[in-house]
N, C-alpha and C. Protein backbone atom coordinates (compact mmCIF):
# COMPACT_ATOMS: atom_id res chain seq x y z
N UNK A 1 105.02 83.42 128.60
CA UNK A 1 105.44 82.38 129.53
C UNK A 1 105.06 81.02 128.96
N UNK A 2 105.76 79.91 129.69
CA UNK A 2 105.39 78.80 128.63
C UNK A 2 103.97 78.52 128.65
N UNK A 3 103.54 77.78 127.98
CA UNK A 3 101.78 77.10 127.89
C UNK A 3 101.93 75.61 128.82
N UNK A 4 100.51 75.77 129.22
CA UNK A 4 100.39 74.78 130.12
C UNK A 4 99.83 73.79 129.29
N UNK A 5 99.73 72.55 129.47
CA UNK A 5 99.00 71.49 128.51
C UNK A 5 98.07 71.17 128.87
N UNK A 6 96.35 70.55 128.01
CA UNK A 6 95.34 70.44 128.40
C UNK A 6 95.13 69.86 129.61
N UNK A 7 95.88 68.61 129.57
CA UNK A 7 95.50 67.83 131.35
C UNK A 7 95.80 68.78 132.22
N UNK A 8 96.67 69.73 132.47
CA UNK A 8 96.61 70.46 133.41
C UNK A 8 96.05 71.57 133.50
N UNK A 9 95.40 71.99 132.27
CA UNK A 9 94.49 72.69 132.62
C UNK A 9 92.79 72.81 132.25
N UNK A 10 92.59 70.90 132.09
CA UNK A 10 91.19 70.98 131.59
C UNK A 10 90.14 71.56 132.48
N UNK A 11 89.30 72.12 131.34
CA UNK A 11 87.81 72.96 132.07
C UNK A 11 88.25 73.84 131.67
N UNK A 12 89.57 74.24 131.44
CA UNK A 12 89.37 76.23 131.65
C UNK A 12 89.65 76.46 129.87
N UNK A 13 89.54 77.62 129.58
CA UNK A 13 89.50 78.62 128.33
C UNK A 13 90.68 79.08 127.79
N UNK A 14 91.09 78.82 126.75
CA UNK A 14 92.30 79.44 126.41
C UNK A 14 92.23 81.24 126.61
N UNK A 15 93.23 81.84 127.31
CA UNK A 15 92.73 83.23 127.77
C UNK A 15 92.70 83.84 126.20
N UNK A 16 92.14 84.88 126.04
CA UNK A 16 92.44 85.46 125.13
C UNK A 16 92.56 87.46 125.15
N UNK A 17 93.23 87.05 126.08
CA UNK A 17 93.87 88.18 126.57
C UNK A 17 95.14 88.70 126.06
N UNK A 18 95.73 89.33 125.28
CA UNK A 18 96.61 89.51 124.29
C UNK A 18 97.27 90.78 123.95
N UNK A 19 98.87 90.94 123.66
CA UNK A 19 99.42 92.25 123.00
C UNK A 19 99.94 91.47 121.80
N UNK A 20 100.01 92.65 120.74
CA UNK A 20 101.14 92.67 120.00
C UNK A 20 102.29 93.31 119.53
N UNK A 21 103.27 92.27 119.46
CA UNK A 21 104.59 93.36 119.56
C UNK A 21 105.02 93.84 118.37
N UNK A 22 105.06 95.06 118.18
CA UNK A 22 105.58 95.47 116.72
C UNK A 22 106.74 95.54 116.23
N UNK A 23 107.45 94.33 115.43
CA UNK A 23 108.97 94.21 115.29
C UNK A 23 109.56 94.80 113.57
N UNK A 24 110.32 95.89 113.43
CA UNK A 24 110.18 96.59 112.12
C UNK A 24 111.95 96.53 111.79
N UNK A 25 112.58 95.92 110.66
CA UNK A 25 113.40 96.54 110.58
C UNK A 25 113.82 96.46 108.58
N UNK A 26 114.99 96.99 108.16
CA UNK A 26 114.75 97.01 107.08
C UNK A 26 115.55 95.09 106.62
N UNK A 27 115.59 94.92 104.99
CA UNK A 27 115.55 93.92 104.90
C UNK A 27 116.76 92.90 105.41
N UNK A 28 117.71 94.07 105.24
CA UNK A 28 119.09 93.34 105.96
C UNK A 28 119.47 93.21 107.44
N UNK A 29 118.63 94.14 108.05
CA UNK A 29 118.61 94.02 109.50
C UNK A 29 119.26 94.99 110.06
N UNK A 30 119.88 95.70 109.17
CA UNK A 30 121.05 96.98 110.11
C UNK A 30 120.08 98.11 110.25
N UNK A 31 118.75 98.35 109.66
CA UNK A 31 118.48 99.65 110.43
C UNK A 31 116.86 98.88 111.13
N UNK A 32 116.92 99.23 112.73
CA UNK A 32 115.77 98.27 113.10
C UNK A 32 115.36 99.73 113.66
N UNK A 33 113.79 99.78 113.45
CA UNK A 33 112.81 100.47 113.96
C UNK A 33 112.56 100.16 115.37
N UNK A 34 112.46 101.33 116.34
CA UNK A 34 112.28 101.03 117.66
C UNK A 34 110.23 100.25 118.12
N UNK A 35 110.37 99.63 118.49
CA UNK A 35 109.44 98.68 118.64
C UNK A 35 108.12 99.21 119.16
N UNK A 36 106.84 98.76 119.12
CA UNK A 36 105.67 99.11 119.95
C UNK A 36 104.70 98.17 120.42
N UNK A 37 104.10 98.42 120.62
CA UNK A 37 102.90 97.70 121.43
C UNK A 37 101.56 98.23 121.31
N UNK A 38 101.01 96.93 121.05
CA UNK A 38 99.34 96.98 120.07
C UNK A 38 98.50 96.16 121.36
N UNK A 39 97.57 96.87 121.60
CA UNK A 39 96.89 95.81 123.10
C UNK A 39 95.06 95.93 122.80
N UNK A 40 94.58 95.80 123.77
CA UNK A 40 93.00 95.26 123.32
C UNK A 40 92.40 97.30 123.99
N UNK A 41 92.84 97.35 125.43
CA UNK A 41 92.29 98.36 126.05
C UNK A 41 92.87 99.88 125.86
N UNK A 42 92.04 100.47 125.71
CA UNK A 42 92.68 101.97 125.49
C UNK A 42 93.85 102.35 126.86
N UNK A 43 93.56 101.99 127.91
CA UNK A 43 94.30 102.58 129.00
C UNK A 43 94.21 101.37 129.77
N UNK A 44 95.42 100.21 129.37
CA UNK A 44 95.66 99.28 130.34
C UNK A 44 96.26 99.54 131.81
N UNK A 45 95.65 98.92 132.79
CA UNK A 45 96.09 99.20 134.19
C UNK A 45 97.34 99.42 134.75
N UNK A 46 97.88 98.25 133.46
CA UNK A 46 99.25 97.81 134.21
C UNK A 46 100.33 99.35 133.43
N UNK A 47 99.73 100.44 132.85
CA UNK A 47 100.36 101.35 132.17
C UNK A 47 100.33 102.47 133.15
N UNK A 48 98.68 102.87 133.26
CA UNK A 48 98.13 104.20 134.08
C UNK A 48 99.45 104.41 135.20
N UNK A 49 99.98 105.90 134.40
CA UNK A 49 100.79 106.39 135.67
C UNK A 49 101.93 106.08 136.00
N UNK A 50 102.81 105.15 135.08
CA UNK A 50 104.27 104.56 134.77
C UNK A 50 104.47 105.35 133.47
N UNK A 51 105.73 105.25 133.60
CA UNK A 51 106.33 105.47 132.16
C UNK A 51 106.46 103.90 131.20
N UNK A 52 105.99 104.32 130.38
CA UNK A 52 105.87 102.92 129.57
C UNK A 52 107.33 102.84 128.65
N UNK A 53 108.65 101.85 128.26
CA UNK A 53 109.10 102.30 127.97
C UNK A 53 109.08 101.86 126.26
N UNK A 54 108.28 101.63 125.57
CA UNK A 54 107.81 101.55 123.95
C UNK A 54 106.16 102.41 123.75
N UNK A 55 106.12 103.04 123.11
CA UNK A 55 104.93 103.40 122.46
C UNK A 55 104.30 102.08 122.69
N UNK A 56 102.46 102.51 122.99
CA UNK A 56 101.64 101.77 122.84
C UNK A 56 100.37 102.42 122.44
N UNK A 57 99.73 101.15 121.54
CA UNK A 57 98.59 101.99 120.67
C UNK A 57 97.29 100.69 120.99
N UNK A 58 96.09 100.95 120.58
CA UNK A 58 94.95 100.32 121.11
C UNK A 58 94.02 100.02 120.05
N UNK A 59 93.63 98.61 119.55
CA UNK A 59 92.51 98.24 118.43
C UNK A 59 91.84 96.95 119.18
N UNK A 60 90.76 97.31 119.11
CA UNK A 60 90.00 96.03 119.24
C UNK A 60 90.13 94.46 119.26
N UNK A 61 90.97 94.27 118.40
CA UNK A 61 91.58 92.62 118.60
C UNK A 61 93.32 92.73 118.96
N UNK A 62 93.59 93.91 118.51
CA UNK A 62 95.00 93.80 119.43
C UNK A 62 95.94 93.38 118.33
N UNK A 63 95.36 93.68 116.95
CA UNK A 63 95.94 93.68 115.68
C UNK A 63 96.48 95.03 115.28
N UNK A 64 97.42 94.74 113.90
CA UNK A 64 98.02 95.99 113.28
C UNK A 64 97.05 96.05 112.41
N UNK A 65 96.77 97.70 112.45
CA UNK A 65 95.39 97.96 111.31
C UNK A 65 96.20 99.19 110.81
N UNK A 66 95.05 99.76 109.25
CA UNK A 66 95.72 100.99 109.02
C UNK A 66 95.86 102.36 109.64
N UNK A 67 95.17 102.14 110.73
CA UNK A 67 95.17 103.55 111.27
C UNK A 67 96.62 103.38 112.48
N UNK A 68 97.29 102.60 112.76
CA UNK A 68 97.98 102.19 113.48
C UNK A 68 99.27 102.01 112.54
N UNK A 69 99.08 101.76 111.30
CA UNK A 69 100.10 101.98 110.73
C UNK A 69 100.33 103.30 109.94
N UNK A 70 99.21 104.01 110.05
CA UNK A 70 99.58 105.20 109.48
C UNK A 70 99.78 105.29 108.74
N UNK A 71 99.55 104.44 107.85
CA UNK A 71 99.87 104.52 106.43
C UNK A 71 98.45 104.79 104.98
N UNK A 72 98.52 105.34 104.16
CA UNK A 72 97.52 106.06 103.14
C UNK A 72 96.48 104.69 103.08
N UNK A 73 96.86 103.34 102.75
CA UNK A 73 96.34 102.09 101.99
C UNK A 73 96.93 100.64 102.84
N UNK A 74 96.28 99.79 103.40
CA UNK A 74 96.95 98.88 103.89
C UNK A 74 97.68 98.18 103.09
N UNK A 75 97.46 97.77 101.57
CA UNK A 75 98.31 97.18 100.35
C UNK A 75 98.85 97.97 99.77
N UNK A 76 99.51 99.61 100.12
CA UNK A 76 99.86 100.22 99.19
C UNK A 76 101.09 100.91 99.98
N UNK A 77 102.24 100.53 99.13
CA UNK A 77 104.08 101.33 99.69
C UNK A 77 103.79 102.48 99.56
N UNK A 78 104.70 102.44 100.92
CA UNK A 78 104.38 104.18 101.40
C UNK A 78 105.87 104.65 101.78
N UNK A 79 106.44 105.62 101.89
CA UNK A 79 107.50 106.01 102.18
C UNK A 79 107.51 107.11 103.41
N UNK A 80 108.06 107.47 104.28
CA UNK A 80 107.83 108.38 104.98
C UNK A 80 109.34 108.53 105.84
N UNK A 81 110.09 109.78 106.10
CA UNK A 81 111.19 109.67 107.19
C UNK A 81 112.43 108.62 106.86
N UNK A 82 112.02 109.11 104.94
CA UNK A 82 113.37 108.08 104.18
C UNK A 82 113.46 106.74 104.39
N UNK A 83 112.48 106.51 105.10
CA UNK A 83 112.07 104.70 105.28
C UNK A 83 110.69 104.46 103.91
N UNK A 84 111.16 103.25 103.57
CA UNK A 84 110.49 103.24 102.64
C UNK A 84 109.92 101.63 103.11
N UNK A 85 108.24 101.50 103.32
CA UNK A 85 107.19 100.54 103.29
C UNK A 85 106.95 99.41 102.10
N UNK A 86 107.06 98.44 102.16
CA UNK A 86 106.31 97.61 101.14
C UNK A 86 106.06 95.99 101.93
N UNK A 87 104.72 96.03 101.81
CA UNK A 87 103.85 94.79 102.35
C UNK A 87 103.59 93.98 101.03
N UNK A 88 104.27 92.85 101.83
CA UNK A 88 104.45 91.17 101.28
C UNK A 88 102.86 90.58 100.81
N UNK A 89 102.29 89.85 100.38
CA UNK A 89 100.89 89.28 100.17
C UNK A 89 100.89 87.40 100.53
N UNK A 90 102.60 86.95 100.09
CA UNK A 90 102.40 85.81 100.10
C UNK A 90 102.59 85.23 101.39
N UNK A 91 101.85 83.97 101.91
CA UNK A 91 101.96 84.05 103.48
C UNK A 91 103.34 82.95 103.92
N UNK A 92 103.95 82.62 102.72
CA UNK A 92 104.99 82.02 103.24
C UNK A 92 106.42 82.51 102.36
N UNK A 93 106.30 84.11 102.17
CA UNK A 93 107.60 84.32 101.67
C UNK A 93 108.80 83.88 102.26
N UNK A 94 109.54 83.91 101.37
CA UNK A 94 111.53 83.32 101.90
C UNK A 94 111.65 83.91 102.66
N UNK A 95 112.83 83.69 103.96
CA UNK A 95 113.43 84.34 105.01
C UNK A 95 114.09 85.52 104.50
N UNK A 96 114.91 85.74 103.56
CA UNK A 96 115.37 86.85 102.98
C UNK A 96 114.30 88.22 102.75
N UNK A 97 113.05 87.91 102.67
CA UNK A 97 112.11 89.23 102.72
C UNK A 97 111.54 89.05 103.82
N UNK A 98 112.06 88.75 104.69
CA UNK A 98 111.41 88.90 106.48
C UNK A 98 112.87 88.21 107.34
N UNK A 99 113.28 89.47 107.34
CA UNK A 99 114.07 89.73 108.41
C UNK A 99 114.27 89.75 109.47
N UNK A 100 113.12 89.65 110.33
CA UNK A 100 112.49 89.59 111.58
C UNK A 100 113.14 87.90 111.62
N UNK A 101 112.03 87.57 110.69
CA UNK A 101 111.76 85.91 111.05
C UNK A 101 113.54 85.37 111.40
N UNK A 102 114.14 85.83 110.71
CA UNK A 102 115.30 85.37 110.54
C UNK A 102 116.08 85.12 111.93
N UNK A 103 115.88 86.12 113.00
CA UNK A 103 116.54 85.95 114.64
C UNK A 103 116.35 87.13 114.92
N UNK A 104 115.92 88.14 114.63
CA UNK A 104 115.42 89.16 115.57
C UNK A 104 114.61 89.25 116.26
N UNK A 105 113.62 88.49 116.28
CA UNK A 105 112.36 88.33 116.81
C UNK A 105 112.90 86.92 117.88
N UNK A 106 113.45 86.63 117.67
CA UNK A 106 114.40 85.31 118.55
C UNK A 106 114.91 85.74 119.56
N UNK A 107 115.65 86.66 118.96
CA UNK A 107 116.77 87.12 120.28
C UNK A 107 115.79 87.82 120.97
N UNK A 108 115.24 88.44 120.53
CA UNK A 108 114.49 89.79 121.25
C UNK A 108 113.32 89.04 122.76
N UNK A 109 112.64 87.79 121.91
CA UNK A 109 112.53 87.09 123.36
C UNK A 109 113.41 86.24 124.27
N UNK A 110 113.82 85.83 123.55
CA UNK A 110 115.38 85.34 124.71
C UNK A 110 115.79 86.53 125.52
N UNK A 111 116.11 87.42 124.76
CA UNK A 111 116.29 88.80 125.82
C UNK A 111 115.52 89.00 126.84
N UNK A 112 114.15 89.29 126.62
CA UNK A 112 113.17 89.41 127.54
C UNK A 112 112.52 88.54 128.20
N UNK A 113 112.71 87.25 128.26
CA UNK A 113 112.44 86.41 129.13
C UNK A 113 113.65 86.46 130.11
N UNK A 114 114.68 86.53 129.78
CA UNK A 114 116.41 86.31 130.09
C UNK A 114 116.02 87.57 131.80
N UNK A 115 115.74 88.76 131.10
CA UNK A 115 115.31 90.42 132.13
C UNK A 115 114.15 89.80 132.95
N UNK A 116 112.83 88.92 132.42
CA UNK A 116 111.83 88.93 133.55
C UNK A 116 112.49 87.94 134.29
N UNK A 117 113.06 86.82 134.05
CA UNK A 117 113.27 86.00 135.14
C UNK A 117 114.48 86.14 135.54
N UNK A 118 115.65 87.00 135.61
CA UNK A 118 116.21 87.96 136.38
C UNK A 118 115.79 88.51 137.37
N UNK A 119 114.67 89.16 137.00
CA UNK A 119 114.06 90.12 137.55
C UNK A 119 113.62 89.52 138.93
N UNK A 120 112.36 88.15 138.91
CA UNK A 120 111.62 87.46 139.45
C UNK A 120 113.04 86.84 140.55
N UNK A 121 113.91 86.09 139.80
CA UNK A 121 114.58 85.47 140.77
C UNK A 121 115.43 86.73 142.21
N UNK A 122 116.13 88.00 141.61
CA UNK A 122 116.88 88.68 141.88
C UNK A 122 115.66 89.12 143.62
N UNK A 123 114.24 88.79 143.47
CA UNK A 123 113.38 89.32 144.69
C UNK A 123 113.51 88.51 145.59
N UNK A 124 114.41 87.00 145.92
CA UNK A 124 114.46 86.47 146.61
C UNK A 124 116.02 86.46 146.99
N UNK A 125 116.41 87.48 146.53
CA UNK A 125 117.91 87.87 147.27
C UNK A 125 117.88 89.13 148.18
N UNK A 126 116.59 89.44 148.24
CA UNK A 126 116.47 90.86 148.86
C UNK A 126 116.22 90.72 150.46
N UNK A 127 116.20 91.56 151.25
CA UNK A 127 116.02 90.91 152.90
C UNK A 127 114.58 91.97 152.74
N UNK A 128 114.19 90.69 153.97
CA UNK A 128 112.89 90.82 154.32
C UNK A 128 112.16 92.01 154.58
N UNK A 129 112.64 93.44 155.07
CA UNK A 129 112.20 94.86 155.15
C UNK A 129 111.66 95.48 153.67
N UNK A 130 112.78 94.93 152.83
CA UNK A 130 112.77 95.76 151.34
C UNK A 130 111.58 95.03 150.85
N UNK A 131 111.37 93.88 150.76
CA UNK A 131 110.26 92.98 150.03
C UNK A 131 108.84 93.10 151.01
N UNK A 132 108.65 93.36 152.21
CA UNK A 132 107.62 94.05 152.64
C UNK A 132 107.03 95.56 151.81
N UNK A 133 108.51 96.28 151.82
CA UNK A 133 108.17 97.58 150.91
C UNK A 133 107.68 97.70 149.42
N UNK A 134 108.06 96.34 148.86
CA UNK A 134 107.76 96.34 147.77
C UNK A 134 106.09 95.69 147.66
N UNK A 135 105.43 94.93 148.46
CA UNK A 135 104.65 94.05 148.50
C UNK A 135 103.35 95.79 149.01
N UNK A 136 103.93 96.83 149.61
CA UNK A 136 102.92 97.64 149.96
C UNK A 136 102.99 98.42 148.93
N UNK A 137 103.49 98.56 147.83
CA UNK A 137 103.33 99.51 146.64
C UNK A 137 102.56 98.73 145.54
């Protein structure tokens, strides 16, 4: 959601409460890996007992590590399921070896902001019985 700016919110802490979204696809963009989610708590609240609908996995800062990537070596190409791995070193490679950067990772929040505030607005078209029902679940 957007950020608020210091005057409006001096005194308080930047939260650091955090996911990360895992965006994978190959270099041209036509075969995209279905996405996941990296969070701080082993069993977040807002999960327990829903169907979640992306895989979600759990590390301490809410980073991609190697056990999360599953992979033998964090610097070392790995191949697996005819997908074949290789991690970049330089921190400002060209757009052409990050594919993501390029608008997938663009659209993908435009998308999902586009669904939550859909979502948010669509509860004030509802009559008053249904939004009681929803307010007791």
């Amino acid at each position: 959601m957007p950020t608020e700016s210091l005057v409006t919110t001096r005194g308080k802490k930047k939260s650091k409460e955090r996911v990360t979204l895992v965006v994978c696809s190959n270099a041209t963009g036509s075969h995209k890996i279905p996405c996941s989610m990296i969070g701080k708590a082993a069993r977040p609240a807002c999960i327990v007992g829903r169907t979640w609908p992306i895989p979600y996995f759990y590390q301490k800062n809410a980073w991609m590590d190697v056990s999360i990537y599953n992979a033998p070596g964090h610097f070392e190409a790995f191949e697996r399921n005819l997908v074949k791995v290789v991690f970049f070193f330089r921190q400002n490679c060209t757009s052409w070896k990050q594919a993501c950067d390029i608008g997938i990772i663009a659209a993908l929040k435009k998308r999902y902001k586009y669904l939550y505030l859909s979502d948010i607005l669509s509860y004030y078209s509802l009559d008053v019985n249904t939004k009681e029902c929803l307010k007791k679940k």
